[in-house]
PDB file of N, CA and C in Angstrom:
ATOM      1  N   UNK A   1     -16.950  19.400   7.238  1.00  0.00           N
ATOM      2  CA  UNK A   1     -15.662  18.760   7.315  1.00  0.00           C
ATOM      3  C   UNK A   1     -14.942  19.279   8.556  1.00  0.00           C
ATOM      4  N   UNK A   2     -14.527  18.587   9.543  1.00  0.00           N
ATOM      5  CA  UNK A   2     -13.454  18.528  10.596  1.00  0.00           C
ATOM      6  C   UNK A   2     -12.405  19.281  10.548  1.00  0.00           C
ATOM      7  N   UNK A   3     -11.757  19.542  11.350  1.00  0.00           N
ATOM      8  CA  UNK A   3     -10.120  20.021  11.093  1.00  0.00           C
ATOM      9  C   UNK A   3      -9.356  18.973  10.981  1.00  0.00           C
ATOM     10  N   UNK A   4      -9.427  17.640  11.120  1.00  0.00           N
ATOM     11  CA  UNK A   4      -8.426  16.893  11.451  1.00  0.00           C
ATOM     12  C   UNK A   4      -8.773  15.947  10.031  1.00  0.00           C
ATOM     13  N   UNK A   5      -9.961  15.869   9.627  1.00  0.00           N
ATOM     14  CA  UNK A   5     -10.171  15.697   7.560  1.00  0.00           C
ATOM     15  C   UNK A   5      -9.374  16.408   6.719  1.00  0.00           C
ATOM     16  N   UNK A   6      -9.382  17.892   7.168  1.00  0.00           N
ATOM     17  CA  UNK A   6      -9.295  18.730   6.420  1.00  0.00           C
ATOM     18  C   UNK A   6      -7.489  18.980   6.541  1.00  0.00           C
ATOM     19  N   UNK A   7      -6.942  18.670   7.674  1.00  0.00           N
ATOM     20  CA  UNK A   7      -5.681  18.544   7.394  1.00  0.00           C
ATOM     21  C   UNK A   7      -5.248  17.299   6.686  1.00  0.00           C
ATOM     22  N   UNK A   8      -5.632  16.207   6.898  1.00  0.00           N
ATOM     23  CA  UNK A   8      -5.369  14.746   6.712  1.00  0.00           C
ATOM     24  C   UNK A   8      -5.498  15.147   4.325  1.00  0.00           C
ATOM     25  N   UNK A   9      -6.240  15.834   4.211  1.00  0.00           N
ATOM     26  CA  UNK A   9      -6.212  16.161   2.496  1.00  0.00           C
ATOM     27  C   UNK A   9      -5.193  16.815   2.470  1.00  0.00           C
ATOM     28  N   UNK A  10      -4.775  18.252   3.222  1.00  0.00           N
ATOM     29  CA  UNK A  10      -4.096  18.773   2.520  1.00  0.00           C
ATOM     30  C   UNK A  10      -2.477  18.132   3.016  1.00  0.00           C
ATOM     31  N   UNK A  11      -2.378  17.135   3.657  1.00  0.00           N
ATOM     32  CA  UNK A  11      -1.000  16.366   3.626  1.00  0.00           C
ATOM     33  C   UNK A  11      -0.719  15.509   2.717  1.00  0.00           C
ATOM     34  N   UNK A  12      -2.016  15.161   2.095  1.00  0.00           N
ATOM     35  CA  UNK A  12      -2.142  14.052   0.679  1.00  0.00           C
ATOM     36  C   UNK A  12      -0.998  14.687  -0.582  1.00  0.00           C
ATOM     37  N   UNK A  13       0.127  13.771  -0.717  1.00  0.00           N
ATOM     38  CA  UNK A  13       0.704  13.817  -1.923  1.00  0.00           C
ATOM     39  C   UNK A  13      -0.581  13.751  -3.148  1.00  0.00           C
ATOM     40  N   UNK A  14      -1.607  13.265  -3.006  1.00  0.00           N
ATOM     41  CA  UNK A  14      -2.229  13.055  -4.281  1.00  0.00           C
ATOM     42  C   UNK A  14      -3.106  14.244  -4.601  1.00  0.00           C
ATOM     43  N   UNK A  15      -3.439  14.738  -3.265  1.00  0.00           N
ATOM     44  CA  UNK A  15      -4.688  15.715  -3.534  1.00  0.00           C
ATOM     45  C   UNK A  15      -3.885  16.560  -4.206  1.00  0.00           C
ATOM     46  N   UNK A  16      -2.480  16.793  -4.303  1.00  0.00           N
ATOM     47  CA  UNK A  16      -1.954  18.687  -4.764  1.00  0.00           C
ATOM     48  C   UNK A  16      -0.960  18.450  -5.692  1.00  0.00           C
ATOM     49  N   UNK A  17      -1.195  16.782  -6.342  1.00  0.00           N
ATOM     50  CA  UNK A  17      -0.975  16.040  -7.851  1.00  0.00           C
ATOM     51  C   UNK A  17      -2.261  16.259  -8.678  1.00  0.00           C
ATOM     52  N   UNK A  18      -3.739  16.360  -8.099  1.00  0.00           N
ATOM     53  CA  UNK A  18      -4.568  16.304  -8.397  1.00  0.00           C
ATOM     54  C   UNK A  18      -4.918  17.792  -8.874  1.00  0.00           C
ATOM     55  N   UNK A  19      -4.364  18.899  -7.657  1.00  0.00           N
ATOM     56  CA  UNK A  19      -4.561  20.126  -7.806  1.00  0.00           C
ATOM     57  C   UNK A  19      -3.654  20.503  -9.134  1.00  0.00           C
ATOM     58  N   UNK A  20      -2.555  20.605  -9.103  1.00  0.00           N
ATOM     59  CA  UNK A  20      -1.505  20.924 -10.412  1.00  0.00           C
ATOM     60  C   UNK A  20      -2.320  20.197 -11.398  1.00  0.00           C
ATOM     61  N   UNK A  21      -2.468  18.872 -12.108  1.00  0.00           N
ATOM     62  CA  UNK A  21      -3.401  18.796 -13.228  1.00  0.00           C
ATOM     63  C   UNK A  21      -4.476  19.434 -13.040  1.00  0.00           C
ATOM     64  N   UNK A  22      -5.356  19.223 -12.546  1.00  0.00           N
ATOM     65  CA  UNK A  22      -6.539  20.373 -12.784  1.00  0.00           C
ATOM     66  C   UNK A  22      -6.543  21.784 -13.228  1.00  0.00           C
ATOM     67  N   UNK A  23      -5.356  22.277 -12.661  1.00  0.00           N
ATOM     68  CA  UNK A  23      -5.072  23.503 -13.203  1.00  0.00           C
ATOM     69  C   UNK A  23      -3.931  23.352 -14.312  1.00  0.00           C
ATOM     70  N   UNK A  24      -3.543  22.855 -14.832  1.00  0.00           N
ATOM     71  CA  UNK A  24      -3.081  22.955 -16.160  1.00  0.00           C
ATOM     72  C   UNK A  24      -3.523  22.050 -17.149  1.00  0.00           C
ATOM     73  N   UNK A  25      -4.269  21.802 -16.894  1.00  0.00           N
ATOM     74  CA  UNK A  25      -6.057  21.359 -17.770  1.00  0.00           C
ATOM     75  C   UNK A  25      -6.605  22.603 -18.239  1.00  0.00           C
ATOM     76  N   UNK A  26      -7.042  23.504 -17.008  1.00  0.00           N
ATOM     77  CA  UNK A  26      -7.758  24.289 -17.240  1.00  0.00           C
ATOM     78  C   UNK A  26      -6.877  25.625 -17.953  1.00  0.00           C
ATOM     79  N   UNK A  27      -5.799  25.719 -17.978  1.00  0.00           N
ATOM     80  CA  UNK A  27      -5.136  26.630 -18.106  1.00  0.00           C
ATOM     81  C   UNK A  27      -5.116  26.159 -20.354  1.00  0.00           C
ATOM     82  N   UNK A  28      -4.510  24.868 -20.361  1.00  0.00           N
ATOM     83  CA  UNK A  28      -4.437  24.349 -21.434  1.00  0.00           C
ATOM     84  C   UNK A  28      -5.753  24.842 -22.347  1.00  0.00           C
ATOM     85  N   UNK A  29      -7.305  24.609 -21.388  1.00  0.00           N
ATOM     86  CA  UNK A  29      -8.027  25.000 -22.137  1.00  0.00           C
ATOM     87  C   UNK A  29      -8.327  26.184 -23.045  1.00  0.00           C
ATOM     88  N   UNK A  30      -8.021  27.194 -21.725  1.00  0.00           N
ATOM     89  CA  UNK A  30      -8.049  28.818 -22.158  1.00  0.00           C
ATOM     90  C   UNK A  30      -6.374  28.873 -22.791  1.00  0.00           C
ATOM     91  N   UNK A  31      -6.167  28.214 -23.400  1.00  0.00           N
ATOM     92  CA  UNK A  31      -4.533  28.688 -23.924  1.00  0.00           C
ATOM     93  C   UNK A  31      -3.867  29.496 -23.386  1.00  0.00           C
ATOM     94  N   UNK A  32      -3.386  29.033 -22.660  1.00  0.00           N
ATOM     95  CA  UNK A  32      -2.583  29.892 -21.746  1.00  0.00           C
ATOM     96  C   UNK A  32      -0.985  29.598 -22.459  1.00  0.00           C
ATOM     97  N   UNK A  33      -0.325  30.684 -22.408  1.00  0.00           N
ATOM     98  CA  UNK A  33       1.351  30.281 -22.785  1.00  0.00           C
ATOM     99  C   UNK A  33       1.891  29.218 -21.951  1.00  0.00           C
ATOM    100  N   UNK A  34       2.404  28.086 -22.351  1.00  0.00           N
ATOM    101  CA  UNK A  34       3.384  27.060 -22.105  1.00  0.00           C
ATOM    102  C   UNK A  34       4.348  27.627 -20.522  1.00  0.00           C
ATOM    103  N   UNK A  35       4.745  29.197 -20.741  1.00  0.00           N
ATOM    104  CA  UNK A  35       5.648  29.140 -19.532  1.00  0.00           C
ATOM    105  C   UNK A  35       5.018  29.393 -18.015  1.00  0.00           C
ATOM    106  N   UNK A  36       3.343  29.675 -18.121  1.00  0.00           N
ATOM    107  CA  UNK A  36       2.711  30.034 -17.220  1.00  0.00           C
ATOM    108  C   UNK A  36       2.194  28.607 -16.601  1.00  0.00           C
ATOM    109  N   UNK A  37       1.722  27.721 -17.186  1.00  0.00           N
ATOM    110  CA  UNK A  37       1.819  26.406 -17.072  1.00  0.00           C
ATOM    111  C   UNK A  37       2.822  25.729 -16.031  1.00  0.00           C
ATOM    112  N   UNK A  38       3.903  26.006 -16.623  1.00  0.00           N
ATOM    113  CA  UNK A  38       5.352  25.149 -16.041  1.00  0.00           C
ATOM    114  C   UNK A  38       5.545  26.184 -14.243  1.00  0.00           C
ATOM    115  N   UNK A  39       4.836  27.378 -14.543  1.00  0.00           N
ATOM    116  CA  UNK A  39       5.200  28.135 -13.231  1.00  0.00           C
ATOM    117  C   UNK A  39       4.567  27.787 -12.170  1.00  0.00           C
ATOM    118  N   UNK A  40       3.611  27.688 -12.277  1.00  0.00           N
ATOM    119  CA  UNK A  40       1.802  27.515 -12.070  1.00  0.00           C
ATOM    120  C   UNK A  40       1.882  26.195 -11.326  1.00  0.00           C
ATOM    121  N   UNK A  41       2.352  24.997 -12.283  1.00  0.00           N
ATOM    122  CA  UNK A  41       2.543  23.474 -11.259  1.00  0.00           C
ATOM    123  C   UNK A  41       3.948  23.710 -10.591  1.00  0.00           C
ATOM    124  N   UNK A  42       4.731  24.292 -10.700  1.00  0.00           N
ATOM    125  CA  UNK A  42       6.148  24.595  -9.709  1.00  0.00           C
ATOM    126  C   UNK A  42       5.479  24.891  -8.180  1.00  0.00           C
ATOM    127  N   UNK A  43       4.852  26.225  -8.868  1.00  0.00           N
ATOM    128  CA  UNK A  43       4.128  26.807  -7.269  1.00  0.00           C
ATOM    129  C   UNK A  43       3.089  26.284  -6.532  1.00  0.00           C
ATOM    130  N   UNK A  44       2.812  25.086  -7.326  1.00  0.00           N
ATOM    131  CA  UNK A  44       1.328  24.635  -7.131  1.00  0.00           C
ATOM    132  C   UNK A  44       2.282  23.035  -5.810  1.00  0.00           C
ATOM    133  N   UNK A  45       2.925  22.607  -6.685  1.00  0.00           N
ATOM    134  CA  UNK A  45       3.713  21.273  -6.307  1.00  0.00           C
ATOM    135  C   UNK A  45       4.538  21.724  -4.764  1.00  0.00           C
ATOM    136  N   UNK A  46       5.512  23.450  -5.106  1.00  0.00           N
ATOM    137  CA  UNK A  46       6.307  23.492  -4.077  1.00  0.00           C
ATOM    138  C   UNK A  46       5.417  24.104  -2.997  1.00  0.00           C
ATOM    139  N   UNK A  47       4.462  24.383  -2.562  1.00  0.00           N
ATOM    140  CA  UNK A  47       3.664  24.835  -1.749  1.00  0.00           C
ATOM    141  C   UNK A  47       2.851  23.403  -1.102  1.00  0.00           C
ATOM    142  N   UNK A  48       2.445  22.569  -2.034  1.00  0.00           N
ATOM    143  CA  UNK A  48       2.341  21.156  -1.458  1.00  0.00           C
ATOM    144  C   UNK A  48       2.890  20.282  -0.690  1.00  0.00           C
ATOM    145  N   UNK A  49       4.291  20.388  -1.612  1.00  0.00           N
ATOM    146  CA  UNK A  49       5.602  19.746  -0.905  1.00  0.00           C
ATOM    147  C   UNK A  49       5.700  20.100   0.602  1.00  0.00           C
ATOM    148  N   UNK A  50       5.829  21.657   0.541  1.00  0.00           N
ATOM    149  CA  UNK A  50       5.977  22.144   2.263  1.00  0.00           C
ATOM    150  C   UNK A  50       4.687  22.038   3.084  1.00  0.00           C
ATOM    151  N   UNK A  51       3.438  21.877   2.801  1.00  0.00           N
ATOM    152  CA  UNK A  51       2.447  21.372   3.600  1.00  0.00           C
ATOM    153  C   UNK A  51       2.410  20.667   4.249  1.00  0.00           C
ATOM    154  N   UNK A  52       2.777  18.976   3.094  1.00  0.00           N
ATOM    155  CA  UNK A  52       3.249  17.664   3.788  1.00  0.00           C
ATOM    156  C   UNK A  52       4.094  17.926   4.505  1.00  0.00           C
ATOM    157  N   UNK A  53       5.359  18.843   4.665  1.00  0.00           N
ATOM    158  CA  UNK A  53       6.320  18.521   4.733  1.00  0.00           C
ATOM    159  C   UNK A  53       6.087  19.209   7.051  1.00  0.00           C
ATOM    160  N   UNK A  54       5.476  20.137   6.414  1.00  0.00           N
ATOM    161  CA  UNK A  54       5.151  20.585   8.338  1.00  0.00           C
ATOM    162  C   UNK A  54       3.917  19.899   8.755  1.00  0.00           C
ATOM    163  N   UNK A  55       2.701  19.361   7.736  1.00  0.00           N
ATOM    164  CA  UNK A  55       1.841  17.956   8.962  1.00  0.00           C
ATOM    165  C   UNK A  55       2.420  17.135   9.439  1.00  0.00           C
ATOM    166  N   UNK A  56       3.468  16.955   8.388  1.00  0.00           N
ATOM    167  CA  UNK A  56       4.544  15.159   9.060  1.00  0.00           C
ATOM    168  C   UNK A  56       5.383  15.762   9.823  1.00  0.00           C
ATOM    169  N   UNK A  57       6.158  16.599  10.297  1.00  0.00           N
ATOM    170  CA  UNK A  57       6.606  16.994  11.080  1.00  0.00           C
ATOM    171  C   UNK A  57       5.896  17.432  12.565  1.00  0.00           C
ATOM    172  N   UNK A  58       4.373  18.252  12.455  1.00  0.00           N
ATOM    173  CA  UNK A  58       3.700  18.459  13.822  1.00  0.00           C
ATOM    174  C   UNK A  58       3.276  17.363  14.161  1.00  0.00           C
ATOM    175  N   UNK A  59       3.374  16.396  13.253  1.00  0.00           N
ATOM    176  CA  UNK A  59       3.001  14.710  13.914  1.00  0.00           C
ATOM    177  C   UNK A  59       4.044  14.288  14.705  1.00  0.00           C
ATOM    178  N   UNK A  60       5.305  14.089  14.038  1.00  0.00           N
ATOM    179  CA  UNK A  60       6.217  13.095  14.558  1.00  0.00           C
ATOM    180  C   UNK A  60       6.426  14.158  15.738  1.00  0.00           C
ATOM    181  N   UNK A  61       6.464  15.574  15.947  1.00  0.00           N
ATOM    182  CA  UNK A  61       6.522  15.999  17.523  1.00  0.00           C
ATOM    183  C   UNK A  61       5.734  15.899  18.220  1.00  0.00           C
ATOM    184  N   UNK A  62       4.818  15.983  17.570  1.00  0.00           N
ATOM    185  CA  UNK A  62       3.527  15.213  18.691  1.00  0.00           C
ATOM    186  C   UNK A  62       3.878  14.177  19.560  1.00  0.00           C
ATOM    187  N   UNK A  63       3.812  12.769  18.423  1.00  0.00           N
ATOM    188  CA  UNK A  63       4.146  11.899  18.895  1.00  0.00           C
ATOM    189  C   UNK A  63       5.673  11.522  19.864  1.00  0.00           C
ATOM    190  N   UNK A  64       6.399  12.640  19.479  1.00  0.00           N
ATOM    191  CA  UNK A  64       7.609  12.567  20.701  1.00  0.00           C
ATOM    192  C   UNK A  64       7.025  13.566  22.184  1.00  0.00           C
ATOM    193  N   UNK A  65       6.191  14.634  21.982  1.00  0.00           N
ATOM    194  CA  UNK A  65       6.015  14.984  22.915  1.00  0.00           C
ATOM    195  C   UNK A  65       4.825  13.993  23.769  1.00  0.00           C
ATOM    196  N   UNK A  66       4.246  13.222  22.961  1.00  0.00           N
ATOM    197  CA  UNK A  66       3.640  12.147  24.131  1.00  0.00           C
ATOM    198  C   UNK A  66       4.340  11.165  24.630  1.00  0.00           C
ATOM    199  N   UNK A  67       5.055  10.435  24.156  1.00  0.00           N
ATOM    200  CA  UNK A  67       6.090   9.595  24.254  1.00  0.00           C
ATOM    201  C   UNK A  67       7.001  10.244  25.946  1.00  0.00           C
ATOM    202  N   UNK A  68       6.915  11.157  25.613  1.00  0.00           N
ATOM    203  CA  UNK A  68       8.197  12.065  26.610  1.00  0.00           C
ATOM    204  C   UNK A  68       6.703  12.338  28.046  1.00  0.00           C
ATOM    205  N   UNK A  69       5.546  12.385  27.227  1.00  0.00           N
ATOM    206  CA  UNK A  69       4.834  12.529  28.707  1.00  0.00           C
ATOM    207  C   UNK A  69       4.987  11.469  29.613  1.00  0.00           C
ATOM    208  N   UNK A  70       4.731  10.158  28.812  1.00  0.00           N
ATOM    209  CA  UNK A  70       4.328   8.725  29.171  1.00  0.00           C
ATOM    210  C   UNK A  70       5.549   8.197  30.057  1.00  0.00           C
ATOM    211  N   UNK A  71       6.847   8.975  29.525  1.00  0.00           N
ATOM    212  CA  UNK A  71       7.871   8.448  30.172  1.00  0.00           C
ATOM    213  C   UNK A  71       8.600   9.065  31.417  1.00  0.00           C
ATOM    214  N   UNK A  72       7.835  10.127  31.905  1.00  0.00           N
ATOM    215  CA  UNK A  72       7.730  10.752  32.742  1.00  0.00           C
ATOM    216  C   UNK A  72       7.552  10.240  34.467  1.00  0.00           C
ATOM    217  N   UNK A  73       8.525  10.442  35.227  1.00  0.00           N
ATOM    218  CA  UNK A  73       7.312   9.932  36.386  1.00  0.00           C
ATOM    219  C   UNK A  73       6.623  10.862  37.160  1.00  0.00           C
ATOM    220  N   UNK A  74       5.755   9.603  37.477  1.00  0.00           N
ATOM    221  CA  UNK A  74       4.475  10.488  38.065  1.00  0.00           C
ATOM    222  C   UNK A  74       4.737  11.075  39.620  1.00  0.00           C
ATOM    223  N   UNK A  75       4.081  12.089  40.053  1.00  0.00           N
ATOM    224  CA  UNK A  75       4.767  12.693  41.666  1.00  0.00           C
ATOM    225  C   UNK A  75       3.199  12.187  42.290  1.00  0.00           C
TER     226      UNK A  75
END
């Protein structure tokens, strides 16, 4: 797998919807207490949240720092 796959998943809202159930599946299985659960997809969700939240951001500067090349003139 690529770097540019491998970021493109972990910006996926779904993949780290996918990650939090899986792990409180598995947690459910081994009975785990109810409040370790609720902690578990908090940290699982808010660590996701900020993933997406700086790929979509090193994108859209990307895309302004090319924008800003293109509009550049040339010497």
């Amino acid at each position: 797998m690529d770097l540019k796959t491998l970021i493109r998943k972990l910006s996926s809202r779904k993949f780290w919807a996918m990650l939090a159930a899986v792990a409180v599946s598995v947690m459910a299985f081994f009975n785990c207490p109810e409040e370790i659960d609720v902690k578990v997809t908090s940290l699982i969700t808010s660590f996701g949240a900020a993933v997406v939240y700086i790929v979509g951001e090193a994108g859209v500067d990307r895309a302004r720092a090319e924008k800003e090349r293109k509009d550049e003139p040339e010497e």
